[in-house]
C-alpha atoms as a PDB file:
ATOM      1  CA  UNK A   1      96.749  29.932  74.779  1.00  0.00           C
ATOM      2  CA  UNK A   2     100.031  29.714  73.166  1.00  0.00           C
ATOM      3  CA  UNK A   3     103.079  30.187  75.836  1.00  0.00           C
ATOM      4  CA  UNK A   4     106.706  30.620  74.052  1.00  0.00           C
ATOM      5  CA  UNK A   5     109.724  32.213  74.366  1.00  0.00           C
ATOM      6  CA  UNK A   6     109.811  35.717  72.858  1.00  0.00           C
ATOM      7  CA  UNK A   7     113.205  36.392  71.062  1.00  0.00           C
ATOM      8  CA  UNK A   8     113.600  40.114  69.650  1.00  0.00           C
ATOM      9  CA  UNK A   9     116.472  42.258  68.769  1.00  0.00           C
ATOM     10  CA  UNK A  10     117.217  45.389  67.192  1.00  0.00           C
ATOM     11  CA  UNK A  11     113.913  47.441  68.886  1.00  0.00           C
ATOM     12  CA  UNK A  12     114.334  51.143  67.506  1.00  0.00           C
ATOM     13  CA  UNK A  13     111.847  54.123  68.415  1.00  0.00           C
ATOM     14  CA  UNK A  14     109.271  55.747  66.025  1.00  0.00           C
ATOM     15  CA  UNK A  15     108.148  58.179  68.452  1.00  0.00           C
ATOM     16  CA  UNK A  16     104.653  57.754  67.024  1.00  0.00           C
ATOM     17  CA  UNK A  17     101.815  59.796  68.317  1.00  0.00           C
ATOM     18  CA  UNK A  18      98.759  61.475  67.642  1.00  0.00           C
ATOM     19  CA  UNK A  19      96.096  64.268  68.615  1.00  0.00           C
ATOM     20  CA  UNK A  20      92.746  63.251  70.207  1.00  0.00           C
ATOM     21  CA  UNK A  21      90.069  65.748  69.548  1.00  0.00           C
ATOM     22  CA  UNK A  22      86.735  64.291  69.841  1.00  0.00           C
ATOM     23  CA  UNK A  23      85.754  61.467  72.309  1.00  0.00           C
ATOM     24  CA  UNK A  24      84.723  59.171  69.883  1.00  0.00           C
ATOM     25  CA  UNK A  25      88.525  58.836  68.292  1.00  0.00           C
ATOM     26  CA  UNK A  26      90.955  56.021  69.393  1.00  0.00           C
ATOM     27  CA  UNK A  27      93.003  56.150  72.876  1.00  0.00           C
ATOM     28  CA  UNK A  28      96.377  58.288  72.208  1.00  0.00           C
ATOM     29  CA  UNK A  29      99.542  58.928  74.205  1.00  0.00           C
ATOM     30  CA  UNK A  30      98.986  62.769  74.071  1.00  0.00           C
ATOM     31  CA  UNK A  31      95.625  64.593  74.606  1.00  0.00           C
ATOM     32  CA  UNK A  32      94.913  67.930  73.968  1.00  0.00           C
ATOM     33  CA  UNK A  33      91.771  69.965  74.745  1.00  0.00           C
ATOM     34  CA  UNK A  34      89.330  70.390  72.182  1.00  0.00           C
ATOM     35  CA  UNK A  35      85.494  71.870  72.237  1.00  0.00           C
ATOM     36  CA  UNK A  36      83.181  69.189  72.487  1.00  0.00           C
ATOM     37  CA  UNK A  37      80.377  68.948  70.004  1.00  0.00           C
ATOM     38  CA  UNK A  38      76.865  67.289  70.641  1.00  0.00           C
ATOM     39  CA  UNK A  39      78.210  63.690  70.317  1.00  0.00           C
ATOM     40  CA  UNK A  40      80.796  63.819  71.897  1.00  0.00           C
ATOM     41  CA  UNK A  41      79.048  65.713  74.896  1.00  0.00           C
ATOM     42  CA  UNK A  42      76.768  62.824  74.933  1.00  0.00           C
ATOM     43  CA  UNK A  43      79.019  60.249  74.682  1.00  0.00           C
ATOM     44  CA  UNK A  44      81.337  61.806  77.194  1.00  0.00           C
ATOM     45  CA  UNK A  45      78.333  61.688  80.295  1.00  0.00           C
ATOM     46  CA  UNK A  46      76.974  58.351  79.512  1.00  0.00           C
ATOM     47  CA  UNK A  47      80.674  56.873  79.457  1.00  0.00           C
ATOM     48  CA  UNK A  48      80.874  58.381  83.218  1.00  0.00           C
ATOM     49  CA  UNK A  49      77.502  57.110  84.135  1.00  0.00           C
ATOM     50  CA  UNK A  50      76.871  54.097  85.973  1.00  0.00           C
ATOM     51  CA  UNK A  51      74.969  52.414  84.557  1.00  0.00           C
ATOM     52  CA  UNK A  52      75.047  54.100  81.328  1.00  0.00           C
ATOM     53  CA  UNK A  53      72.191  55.566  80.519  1.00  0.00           C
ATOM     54  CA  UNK A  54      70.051  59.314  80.894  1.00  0.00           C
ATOM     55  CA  UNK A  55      66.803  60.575  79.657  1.00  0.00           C
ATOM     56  CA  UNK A  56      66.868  62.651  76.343  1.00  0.00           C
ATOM     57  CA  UNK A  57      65.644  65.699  78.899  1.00  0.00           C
ATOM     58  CA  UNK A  58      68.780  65.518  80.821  1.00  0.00           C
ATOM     59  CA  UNK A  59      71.165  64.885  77.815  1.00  0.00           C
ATOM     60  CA  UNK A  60      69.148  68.152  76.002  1.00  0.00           C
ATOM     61  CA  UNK A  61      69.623  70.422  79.234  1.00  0.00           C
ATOM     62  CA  UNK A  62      73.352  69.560  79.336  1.00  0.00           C
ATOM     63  CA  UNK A  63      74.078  70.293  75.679  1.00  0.00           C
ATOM     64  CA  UNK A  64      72.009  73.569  75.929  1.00  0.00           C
ATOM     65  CA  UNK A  65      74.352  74.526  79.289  1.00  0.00           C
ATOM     66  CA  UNK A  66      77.387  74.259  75.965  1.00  0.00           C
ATOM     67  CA  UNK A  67      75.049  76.395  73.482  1.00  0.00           C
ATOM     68  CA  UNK A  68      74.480  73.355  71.895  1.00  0.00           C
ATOM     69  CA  UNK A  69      70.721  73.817  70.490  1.00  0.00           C
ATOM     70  CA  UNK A  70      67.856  70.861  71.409  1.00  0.00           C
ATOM     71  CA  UNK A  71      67.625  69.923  67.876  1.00  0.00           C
ATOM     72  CA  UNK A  72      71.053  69.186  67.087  1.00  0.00           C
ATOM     73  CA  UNK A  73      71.873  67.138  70.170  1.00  0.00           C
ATOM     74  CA  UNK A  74      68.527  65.453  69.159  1.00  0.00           C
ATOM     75  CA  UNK A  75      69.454  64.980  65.976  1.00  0.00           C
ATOM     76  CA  UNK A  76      72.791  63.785  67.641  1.00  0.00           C
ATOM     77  CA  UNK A  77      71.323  61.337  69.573  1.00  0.00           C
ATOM     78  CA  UNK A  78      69.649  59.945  66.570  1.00  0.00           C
ATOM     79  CA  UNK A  79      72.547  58.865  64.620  1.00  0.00           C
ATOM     80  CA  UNK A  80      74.446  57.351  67.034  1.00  0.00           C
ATOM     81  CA  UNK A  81      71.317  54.937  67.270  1.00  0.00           C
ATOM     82  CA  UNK A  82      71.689  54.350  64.037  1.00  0.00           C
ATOM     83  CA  UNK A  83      75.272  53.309  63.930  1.00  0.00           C
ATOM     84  CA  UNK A  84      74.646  51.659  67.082  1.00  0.00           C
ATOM     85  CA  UNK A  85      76.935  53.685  69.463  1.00  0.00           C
ATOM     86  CA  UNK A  86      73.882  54.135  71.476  1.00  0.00           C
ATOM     87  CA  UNK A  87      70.164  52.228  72.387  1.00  0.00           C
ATOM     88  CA  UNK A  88      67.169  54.202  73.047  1.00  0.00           C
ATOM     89  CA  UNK A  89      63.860  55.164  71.828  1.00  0.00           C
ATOM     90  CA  UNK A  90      63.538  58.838  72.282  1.00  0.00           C
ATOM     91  CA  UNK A  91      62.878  58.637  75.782  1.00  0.00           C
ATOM     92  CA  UNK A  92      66.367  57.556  77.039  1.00  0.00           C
ATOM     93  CA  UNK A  93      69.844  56.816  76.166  1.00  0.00           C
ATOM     94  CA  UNK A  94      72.169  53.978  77.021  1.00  0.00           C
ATOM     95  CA  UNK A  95      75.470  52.791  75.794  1.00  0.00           C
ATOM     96  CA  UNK A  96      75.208  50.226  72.706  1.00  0.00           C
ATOM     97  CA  UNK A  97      77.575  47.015  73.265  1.00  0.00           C
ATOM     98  CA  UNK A  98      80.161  48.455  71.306  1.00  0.00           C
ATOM     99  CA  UNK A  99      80.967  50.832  73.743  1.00  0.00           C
ATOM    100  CA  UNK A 100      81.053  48.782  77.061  1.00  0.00           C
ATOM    101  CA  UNK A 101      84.564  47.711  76.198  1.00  0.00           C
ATOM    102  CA  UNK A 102      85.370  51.298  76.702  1.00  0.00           C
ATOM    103  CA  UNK A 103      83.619  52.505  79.480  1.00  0.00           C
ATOM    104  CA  UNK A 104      85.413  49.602  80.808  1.00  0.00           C
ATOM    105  CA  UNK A 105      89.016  50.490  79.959  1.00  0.00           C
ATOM    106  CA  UNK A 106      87.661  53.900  80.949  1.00  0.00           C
ATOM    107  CA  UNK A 107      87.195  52.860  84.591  1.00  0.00           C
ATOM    108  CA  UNK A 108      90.162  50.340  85.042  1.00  0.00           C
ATOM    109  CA  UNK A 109      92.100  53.501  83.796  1.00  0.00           C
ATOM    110  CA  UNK A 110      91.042  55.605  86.686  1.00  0.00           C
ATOM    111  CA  UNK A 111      93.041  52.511  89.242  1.00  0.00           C
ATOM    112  CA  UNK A 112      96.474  51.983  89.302  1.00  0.00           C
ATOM    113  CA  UNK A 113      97.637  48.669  88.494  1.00  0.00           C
ATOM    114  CA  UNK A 114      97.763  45.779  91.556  1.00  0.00           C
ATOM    115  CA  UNK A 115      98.525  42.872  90.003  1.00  0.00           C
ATOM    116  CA  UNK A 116     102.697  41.851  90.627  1.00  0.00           C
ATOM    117  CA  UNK A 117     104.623  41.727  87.358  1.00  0.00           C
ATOM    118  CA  UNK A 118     105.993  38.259  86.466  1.00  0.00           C
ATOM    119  CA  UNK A 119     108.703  39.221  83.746  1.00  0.00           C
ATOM    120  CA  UNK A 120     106.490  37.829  80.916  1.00  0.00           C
ATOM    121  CA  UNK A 121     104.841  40.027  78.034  1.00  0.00           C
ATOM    122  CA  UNK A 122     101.876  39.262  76.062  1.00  0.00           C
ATOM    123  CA  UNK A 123     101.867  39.593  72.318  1.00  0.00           C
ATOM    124  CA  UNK A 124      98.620  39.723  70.094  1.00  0.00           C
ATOM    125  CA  UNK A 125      99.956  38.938  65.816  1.00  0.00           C
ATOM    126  CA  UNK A 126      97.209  38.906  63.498  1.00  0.00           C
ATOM    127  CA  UNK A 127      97.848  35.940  61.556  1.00  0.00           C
ATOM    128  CA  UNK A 128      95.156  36.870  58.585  1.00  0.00           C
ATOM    129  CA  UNK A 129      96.897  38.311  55.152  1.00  0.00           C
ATOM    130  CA  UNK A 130      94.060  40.767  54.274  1.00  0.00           C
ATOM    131  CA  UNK A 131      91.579  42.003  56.679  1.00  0.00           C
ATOM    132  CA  UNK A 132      88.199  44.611  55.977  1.00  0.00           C
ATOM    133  CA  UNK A 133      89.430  48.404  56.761  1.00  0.00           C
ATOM    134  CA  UNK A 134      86.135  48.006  59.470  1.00  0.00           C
ATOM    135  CA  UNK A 135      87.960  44.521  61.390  1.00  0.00           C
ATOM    136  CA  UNK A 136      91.632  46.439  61.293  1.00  0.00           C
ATOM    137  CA  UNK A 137      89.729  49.403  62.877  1.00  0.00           C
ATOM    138  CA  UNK A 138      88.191  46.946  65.319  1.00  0.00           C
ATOM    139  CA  UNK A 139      91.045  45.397  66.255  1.00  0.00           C
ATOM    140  CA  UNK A 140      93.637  48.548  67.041  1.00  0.00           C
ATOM    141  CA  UNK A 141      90.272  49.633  69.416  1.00  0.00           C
ATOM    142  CA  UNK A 142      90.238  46.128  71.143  1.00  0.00           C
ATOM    143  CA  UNK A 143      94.237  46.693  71.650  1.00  0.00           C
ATOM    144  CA  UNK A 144      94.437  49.801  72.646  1.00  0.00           C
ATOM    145  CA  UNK A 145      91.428  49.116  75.253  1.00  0.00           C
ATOM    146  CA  UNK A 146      93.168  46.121  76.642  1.00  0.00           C
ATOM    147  CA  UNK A 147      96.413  48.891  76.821  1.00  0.00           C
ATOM    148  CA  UNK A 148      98.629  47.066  74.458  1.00  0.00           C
ATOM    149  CA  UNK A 149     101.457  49.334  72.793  1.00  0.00           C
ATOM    150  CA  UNK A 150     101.931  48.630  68.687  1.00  0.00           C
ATOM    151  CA  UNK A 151     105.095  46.974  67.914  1.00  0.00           C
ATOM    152  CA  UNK A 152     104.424  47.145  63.834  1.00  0.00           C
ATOM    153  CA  UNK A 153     101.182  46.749  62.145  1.00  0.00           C
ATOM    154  CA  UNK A 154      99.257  43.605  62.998  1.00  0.00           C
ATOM    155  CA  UNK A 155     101.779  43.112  65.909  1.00  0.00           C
ATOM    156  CA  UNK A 156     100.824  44.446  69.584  1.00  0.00           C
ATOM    157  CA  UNK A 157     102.311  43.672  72.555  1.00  0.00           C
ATOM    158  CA  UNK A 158     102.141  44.996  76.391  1.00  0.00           C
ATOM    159  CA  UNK A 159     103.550  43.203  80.014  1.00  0.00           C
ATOM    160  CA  UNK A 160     101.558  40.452  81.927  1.00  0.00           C
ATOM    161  CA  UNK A 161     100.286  42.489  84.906  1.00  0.00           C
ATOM    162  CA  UNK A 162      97.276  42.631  82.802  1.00  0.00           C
ATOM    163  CA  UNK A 163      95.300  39.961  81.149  1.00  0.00           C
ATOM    164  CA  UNK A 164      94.757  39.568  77.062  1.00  0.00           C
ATOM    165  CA  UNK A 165      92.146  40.338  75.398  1.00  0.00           C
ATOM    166  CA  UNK A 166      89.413  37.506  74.496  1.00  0.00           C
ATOM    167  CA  UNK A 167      91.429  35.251  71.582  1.00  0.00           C
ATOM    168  CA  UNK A 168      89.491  35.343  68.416  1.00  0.00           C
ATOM    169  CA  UNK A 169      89.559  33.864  65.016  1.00  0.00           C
ATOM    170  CA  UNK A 170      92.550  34.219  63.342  1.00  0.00           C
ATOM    171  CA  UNK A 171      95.034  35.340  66.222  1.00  0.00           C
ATOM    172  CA  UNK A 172      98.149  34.371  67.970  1.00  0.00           C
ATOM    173  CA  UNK A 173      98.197  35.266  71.355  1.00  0.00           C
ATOM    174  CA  UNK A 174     101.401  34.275  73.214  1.00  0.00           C
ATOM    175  CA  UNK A 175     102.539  34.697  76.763  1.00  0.00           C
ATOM    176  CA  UNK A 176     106.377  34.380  77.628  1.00  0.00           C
ATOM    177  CA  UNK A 177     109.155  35.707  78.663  1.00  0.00           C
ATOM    178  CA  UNK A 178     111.622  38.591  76.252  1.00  0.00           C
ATOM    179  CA  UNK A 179     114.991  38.035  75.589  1.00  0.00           C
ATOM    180  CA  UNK A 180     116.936  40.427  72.685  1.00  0.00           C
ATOM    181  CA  UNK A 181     115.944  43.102  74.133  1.00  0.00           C
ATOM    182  CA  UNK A 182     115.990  45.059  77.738  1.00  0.00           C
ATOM    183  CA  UNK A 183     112.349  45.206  78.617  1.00  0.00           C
ATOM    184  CA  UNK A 184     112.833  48.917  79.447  1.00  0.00           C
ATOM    185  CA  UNK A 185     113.896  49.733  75.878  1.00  0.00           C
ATOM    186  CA  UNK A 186     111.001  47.321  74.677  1.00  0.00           C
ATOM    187  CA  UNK A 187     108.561  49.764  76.619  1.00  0.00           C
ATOM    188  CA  UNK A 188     110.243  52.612  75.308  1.00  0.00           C
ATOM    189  CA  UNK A 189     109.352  51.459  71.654  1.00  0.00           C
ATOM    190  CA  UNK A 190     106.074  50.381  72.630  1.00  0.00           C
ATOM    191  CA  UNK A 191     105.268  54.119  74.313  1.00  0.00           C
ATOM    192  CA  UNK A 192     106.168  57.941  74.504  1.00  0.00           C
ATOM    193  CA  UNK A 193     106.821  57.593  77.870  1.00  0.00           C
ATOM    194  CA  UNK A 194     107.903  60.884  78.088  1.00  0.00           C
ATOM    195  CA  UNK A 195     104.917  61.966  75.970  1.00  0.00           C
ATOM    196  CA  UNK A 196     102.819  60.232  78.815  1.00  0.00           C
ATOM    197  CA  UNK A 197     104.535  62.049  81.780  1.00  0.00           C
ATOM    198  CA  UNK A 198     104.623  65.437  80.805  1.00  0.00           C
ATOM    199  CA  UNK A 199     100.583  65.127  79.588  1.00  0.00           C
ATOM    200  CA  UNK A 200      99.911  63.894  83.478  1.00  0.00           C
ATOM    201  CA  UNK A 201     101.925  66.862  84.909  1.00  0.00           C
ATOM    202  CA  UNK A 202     100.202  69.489  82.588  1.00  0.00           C
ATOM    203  CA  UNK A 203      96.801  67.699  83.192  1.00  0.00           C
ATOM    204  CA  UNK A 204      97.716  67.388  86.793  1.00  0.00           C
ATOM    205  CA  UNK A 205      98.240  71.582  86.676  1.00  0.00           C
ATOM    206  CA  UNK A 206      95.312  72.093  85.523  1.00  0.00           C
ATOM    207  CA  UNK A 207      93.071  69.772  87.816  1.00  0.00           C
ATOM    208  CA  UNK A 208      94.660  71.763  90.479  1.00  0.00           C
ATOM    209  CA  UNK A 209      94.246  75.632  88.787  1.00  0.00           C
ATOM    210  CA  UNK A 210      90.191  74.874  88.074  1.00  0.00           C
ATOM    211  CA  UNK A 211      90.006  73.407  91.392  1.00  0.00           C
ATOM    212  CA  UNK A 212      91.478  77.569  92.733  1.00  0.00           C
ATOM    213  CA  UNK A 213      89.775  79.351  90.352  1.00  0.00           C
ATOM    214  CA  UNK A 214      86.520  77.891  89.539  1.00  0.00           C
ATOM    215  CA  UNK A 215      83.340  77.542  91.884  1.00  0.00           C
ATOM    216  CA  UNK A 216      82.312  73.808  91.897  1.00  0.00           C
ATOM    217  CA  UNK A 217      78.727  74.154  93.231  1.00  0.00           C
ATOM    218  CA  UNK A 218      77.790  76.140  90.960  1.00  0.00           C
ATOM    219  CA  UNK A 219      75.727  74.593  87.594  1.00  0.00           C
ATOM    220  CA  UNK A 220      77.377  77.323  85.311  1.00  0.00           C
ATOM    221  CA  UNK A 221      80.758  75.932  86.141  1.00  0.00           C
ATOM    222  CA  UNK A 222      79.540  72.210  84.709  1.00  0.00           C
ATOM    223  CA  UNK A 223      81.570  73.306  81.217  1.00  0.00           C
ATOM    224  CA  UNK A 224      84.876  74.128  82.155  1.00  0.00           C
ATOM    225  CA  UNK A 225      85.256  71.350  84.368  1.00  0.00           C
ATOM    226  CA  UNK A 226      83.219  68.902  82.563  1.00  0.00           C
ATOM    227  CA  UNK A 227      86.291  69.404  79.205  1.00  0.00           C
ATOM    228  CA  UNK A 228      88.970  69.275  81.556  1.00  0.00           C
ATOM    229  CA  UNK A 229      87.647  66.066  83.228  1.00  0.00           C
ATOM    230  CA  UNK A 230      86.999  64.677  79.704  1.00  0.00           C
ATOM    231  CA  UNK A 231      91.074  65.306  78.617  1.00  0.00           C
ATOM    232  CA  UNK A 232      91.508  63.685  81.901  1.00  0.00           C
ATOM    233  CA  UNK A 233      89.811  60.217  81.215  1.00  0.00           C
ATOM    234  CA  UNK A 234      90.658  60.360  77.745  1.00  0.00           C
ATOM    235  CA  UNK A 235      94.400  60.518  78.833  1.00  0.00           C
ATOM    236  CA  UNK A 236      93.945  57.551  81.730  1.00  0.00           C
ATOM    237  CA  UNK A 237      92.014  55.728  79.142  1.00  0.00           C
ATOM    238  CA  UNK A 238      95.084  55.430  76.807  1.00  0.00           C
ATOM    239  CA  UNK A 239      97.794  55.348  79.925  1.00  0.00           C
ATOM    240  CA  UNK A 240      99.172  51.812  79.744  1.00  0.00           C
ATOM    241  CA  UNK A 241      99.140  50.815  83.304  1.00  0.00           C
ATOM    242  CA  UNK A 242     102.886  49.720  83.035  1.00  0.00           C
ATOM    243  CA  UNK A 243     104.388  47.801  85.858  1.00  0.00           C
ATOM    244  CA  UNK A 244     106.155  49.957  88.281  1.00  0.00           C
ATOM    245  CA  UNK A 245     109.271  48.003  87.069  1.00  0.00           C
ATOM    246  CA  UNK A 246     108.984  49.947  83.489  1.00  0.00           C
ATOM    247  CA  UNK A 247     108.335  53.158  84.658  1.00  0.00           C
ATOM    248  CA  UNK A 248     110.441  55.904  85.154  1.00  0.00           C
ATOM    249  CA  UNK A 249     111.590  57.128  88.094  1.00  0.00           C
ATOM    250  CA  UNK A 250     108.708  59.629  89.974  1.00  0.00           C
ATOM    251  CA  UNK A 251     106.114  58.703  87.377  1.00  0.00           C
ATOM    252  CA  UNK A 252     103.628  61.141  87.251  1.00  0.00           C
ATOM    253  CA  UNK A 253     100.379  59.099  86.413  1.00  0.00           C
ATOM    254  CA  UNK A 254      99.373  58.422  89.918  1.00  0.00           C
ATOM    255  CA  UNK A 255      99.223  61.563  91.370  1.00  0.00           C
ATOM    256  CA  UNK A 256      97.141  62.392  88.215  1.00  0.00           C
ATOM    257  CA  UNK A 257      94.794  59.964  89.212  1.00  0.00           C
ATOM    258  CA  UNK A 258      94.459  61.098  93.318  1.00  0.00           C
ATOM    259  CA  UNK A 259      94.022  64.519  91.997  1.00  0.00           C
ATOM    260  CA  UNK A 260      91.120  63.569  89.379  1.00  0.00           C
ATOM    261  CA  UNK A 261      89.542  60.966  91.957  1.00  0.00           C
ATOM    262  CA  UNK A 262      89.655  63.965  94.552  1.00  0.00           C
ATOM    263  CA  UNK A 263      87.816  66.415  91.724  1.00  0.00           C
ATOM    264  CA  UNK A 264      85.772  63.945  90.150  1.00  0.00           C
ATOM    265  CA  UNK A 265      83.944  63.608  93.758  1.00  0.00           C
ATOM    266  CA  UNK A 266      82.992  67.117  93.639  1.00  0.00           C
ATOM    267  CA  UNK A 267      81.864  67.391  90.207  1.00  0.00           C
ATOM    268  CA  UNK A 268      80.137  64.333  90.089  1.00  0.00           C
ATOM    269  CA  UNK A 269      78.064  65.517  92.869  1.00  0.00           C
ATOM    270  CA  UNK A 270      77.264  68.670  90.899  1.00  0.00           C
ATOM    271  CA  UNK A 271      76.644  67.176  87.624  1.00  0.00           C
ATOM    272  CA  UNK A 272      74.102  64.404  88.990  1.00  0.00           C
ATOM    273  CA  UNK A 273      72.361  66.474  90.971  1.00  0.00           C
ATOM    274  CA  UNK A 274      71.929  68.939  87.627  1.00  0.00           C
ATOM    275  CA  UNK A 275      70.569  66.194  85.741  1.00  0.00           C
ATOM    276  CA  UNK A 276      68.122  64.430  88.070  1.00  0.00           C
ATOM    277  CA  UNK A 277      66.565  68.129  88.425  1.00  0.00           C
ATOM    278  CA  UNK A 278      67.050  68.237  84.568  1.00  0.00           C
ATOM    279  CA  UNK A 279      65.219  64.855  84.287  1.00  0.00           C
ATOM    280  CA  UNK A 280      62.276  65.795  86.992  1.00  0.00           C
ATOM    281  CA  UNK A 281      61.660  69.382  84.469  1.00  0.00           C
END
């Protein structure tokens, strides 16, 4: 790898974000809640399962508990063998490689970051002139699962208390340290930090107002908390796991996380359990 000094001036803000509304989109700084469709429903449990993978039975129950009819989540299932999002033969389901990067940036978004912060920020420049719509797509996935923020197209960027990505043909990766610019303001560019903390707080709210109002051993409450959990991990799978150097003050994110850990305990409980009795018939 590549270690230089990063010079940079003259960092504006785009404010740039967008809506996620199906599982299968790209992380985002903002969630919102949207109705989840058979794919999605499917892709949602076997990205929380360890290891990833459930009987057709189980994944047919669970769409039927969303009005989701057998044949469509079957018919589901189907294509995303075929476009390799998922392995299986019928029988069961599991994750295809191409979506083991994410369950993994799924789960490292669930722990706040340990490592100490040394100053130094990665950057990631494609160094190719013209790429295949499919490897840009590819690429912006593999950043935004390794939580780097997009500087301009082609260039990402994100602090060292997290390791890069593997380097592959046709990169520069560098490591170094930032001059030009505050590292604050560079975050700022790089994320809607503001974006970020009021989507915790509201997410937070309503962790805590299904955890009052709804009964959590019961199987017909498996919908309303399994969407809120999903806006949850979509959220924590986007968060960028900033140093606590670059975040502001009472940053939100954590208790987010203690609140979710707390629920997910519960529901996790009640949503296994469904599906083993699912599996058994």
């Amino acid at each position: 790898m590549l270690h230089c000094k990063l010079v940079m001036s003259k960092i504006g803000n785009t404010g740039r974000t967008r809506d996620v509304r199906d599982v299968g989109d790209g992380p985002s700084t903002v969630t919102v809640t949207a109705p989840l469709n058979a794919r999605s429903l499917a892709l949602s449990v076997l990205l929380g399962t360890h290891p990833p993978e459930l009987p057709v039975r189980a994944l047919v129950a669970l769409a039927d508990l969303f009005g989701i009819a057998p044949g469509t989540m079957r018919t589901a299932l189907s294509r995303m063998v075929s476009t390799g999002e998922l392995v299986g033969d019928g029988g069961r389901y599991e994750l295809g490689p191409s979506l083991l990067a994410r369950q993994t940036a799924q789960d490292a978004g669930r722990r706040a970051p340990e490592a100490a912060w040394d100053r130094q920020w990665h950057s990631v420049i494609v160094a190719a002139d013209q790429r295949h719509v499919t490897e840009r797509r590819r690429f912006r996935t593999g950043m935004a699962n390794h939580r780097f923020g997009e500087l301009r197209p082609d260039i990402w960027m994100r602090p060292s208390n997290l390791p890069t990505p593997p380097v592959e043909a046709g990169w520069i990766v560098t490591t170094g340290s930032l001059s030009g610019v505050p590292a604050d303001e560079l975050a700022a560019r790089l994320w809607d930090l503001p974006a970020i903390a009021a989507d915790a707080r509201r997410l937070t709210g309503r962790l805590d107002d299904l955890r009052r109002s709804v009964d959590w051993s019961t199987v017909g409450s498996i919908p309303a908390i399994f969407v809120e959990s999903a806006s949850v991990v979509r959220f924590l799978r986007s968060e960028p796991l900033l140093p606590v150097e670059l975040t502001p003050a009472g940053w939100p994110v954590d208790r987010l996380r203690q609140t979710y850990d707390e629920a997910e305990t519960a529901f996790q409980a009640l949503l296994q359990g469904f599906l083993r009795r699912a599996d058994r018939g």
